[in-house]
N, C-alpha and C. Protein backbone atom coordinates (compact mmCIF):
# COMPACT_ATOMS: atom_id res chain seq x y z
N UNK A 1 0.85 -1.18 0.00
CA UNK A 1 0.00 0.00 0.00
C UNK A 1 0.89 1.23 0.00
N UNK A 2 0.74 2.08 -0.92
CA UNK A 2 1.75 3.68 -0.98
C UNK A 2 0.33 4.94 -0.80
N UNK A 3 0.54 5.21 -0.20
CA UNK A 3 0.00 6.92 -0.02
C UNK A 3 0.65 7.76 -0.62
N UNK A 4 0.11 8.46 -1.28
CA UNK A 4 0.38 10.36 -1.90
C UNK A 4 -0.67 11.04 -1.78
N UNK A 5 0.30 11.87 -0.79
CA UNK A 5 -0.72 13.74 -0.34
C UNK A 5 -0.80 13.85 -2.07
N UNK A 6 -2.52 14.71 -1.96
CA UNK A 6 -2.76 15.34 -2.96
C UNK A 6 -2.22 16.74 -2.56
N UNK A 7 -3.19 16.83 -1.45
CA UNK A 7 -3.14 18.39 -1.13
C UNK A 7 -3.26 18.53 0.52
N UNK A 8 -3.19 19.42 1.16
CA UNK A 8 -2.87 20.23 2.76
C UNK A 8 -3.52 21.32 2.72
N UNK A 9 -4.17 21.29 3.79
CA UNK A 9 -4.96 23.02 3.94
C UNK A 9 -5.26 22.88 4.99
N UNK A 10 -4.31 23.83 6.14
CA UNK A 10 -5.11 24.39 7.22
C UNK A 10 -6.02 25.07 7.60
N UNK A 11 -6.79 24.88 8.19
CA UNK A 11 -8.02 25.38 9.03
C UNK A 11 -7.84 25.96 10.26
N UNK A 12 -7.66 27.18 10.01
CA UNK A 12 -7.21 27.71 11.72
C UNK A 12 -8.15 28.08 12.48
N UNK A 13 -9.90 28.03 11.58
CA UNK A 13 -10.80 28.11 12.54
C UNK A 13 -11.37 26.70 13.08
N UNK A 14 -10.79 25.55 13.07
CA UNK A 14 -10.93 24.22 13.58
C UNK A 14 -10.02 23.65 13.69
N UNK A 15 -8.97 24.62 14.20
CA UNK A 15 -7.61 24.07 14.39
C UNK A 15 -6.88 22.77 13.99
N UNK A 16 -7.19 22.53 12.72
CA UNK A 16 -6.85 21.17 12.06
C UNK A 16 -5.83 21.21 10.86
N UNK A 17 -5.38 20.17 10.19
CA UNK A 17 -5.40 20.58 8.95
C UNK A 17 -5.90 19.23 8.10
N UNK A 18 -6.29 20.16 7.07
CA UNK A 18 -6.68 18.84 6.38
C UNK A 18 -6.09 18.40 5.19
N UNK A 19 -6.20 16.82 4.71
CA UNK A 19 -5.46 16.02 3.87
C UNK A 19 -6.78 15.53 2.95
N UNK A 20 -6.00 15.43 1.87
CA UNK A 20 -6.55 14.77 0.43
C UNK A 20 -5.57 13.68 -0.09
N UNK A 21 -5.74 12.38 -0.29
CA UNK A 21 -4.91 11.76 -0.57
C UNK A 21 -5.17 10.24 -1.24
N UNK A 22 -4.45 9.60 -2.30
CA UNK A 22 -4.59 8.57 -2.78
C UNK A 22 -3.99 7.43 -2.06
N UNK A 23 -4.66 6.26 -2.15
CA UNK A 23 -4.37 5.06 -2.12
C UNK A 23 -4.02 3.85 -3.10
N UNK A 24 -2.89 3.84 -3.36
CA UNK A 24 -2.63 2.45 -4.46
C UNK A 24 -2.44 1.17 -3.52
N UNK A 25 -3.21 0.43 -4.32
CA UNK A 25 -3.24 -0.43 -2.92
C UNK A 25 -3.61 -2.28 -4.41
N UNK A 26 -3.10 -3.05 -3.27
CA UNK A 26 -3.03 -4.49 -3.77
C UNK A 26 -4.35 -5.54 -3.39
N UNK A 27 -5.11 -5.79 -3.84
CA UNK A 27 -5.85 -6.75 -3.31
C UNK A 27 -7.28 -5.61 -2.45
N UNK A 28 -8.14 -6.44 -2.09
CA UNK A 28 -9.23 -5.46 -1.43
C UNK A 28 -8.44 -4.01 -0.84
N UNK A 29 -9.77 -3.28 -0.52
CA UNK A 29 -9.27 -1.73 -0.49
C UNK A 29 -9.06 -1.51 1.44
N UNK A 30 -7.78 -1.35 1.68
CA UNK A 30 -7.07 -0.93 2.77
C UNK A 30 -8.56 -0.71 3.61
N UNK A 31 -7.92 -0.65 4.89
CA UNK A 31 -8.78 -0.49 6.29
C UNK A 31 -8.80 0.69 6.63
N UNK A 32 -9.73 1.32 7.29
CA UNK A 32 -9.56 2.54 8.45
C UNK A 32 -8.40 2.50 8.68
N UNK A 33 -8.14 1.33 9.55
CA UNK A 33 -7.14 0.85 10.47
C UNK A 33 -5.65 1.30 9.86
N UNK A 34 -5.55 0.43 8.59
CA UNK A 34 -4.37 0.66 8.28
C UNK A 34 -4.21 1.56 7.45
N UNK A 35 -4.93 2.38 7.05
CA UNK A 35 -4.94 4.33 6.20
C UNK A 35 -4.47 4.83 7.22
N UNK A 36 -5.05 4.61 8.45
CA UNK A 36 -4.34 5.79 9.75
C UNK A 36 -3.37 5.35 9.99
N UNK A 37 -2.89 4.28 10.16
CA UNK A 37 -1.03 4.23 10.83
C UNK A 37 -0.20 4.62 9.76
N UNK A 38 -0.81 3.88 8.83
CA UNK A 38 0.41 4.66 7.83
C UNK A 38 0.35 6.13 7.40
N UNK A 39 -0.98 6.52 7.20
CA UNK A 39 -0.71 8.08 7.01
C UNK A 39 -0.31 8.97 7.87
N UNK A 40 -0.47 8.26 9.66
CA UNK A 40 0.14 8.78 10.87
C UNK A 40 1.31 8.39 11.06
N UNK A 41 2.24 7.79 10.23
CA UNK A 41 4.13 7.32 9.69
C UNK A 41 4.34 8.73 9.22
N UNK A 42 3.40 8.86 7.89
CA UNK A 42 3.68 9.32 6.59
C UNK A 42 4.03 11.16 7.40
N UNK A 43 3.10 11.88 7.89
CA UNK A 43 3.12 12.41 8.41
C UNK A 43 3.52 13.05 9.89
N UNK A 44 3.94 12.09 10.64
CA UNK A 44 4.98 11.79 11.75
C UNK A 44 3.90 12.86 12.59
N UNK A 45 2.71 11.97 12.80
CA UNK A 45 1.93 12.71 13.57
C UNK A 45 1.36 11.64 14.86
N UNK A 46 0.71 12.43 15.73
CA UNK A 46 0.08 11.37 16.58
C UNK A 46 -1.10 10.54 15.76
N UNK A 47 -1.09 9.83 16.04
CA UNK A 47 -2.44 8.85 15.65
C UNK A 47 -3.97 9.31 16.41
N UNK A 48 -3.47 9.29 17.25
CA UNK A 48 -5.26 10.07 18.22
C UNK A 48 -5.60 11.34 17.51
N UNK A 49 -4.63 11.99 17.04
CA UNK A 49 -5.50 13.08 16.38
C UNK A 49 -5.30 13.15 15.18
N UNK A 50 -5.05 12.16 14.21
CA UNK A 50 -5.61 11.61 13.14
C UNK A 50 -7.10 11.32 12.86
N UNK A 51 -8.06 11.85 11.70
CA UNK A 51 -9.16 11.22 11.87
C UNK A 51 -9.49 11.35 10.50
N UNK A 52 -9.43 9.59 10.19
CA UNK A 52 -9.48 9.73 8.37
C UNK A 52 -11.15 9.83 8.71
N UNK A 53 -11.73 10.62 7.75
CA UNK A 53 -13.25 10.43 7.46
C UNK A 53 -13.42 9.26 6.03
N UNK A 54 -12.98 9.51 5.66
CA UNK A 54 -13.25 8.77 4.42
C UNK A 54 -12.35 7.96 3.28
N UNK A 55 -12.36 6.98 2.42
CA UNK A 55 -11.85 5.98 1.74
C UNK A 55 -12.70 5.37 0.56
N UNK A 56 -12.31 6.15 -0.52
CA UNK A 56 -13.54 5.77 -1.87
C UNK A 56 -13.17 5.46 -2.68
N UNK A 57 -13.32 4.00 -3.20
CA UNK A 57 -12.27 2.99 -4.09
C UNK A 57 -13.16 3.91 -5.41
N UNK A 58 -11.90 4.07 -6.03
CA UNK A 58 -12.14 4.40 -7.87
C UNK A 58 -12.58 3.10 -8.75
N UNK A 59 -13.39 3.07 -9.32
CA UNK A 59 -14.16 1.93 -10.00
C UNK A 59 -12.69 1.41 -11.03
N UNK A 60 -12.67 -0.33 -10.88
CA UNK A 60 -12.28 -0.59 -11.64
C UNK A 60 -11.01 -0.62 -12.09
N UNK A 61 -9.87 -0.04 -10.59
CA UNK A 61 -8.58 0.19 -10.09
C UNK A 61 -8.10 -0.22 -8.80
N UNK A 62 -6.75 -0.47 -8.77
CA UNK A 62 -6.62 -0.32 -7.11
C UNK A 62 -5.83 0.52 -6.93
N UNK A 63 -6.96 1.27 -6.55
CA UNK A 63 -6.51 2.82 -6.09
C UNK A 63 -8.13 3.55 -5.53
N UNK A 64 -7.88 4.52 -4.36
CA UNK A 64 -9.09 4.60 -3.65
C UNK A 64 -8.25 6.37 -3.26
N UNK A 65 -8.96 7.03 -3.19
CA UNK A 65 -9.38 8.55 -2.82
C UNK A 65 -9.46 8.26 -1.07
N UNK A 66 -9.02 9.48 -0.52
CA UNK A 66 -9.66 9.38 0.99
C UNK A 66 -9.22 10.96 1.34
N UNK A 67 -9.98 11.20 2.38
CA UNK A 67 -9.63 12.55 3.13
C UNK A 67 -9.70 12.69 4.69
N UNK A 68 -8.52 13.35 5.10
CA UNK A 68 -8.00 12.77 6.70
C UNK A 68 -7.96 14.04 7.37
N UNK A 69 -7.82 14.18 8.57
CA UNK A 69 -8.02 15.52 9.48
C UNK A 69 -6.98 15.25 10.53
N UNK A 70 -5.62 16.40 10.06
CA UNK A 70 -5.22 16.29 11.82
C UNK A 70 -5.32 17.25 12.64
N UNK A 71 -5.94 17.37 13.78
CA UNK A 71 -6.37 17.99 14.74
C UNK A 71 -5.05 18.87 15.68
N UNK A 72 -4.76 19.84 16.22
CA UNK A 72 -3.81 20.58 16.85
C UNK A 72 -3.80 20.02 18.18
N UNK A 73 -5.26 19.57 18.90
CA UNK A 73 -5.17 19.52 20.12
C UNK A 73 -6.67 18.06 20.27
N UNK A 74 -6.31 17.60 21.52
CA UNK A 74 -7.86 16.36 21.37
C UNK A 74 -9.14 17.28 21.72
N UNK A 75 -9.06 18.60 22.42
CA UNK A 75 -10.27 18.94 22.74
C UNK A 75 -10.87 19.82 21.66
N UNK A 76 -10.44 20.13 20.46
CA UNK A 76 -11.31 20.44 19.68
C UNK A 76 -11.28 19.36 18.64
N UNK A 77 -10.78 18.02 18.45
CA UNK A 77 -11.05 16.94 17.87
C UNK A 77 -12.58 16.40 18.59
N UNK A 78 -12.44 16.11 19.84
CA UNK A 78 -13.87 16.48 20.52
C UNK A 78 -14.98 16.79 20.15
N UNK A 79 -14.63 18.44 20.35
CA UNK A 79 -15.88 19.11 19.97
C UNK A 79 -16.32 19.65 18.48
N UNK A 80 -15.43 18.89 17.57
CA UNK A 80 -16.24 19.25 15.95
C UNK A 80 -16.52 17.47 15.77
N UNK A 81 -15.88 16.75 15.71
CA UNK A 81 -15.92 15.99 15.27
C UNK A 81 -16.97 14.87 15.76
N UNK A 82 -18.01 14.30 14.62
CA UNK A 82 -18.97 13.33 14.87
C UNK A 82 -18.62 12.26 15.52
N UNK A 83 -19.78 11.80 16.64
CA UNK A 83 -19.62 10.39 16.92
C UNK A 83 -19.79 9.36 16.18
N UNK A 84 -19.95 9.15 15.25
CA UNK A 84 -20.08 7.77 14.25
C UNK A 84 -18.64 7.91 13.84
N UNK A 85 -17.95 9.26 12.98
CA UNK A 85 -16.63 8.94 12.79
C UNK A 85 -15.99 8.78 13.57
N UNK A 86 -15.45 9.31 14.96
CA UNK A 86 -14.58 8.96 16.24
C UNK A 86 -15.00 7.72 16.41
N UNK A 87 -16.08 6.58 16.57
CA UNK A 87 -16.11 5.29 16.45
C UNK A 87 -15.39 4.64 15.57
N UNK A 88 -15.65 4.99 14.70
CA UNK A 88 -14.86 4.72 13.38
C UNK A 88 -13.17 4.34 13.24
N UNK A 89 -13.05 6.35 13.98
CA UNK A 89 -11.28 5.71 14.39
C UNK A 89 -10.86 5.35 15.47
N UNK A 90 -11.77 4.88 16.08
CA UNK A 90 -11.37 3.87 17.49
C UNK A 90 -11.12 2.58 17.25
N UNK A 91 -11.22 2.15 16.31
CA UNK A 91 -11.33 0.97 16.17
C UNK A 91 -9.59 0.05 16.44
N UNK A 92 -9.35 0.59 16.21
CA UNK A 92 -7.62 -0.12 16.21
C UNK A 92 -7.39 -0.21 18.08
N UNK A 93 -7.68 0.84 18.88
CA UNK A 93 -7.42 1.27 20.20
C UNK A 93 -8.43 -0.38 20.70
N UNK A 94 -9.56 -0.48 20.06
CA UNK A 94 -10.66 -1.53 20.86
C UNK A 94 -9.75 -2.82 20.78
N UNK A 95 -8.69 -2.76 19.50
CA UNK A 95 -8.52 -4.11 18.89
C UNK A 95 -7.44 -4.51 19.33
N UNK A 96 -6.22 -3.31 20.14
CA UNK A 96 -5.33 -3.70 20.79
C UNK A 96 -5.84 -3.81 22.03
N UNK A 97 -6.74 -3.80 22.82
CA UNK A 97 -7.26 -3.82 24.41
C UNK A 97 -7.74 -5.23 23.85
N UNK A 98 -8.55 -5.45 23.16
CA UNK A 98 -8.97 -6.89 23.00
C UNK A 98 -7.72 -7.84 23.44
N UNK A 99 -6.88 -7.76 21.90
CA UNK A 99 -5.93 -8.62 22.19
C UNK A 99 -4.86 -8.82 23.40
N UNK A 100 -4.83 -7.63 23.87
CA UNK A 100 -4.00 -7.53 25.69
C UNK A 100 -4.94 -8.67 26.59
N UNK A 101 -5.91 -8.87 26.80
CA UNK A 101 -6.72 -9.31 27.42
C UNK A 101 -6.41 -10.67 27.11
């Protein structure tokens, strides 16, 4: 799987910035899971305030569109951001507590 930034644009009134970016990818289309660690490598950012929203395979390629948000601080990741997506990127956090157990 390779990532390339399309594009970067900060938001200084939601203290974020945001990402546009492709996925070439091998075989079914990449996870939540694994779009965020690697784009949280790619970017040498924390992972908690990573929050991909989205991953949209291009018909008929492997290669998929997505757009990611990194946040400045967790308390306004908090307070803009939906609860269905923060479920969304919890998912890796549930899956290492699982397996500790």
């Amino acid at each position: 799987m390779e990532i390339k930034i399309l594009s970067d644009r900060y938001n200084p009134l939601l203290k974020r910035t945001e990402y546009r970016f492709i996925v070439d990818h091998d075989g079914p289309t990449p996870t939540f899971k694994e779009v965020k660690l690697k784009l949280a490598a790619i970017l040498n950012a924390n992972k908690d305030l990573l929050i991909v929203e989205k991953i949209v395979e291009e018909a008929g390629m492997q290669r998929a569109r997505g757009y990611a948000k990194l946040y400045d601080n967790e308390e306004m990741l908090k307070l803009v951001e939906r609860e269905h997506i923060l479920r969304k990127n919890k998912i890796e956090e549930e899956t290492v507590a699982e397996e500790g157990e």
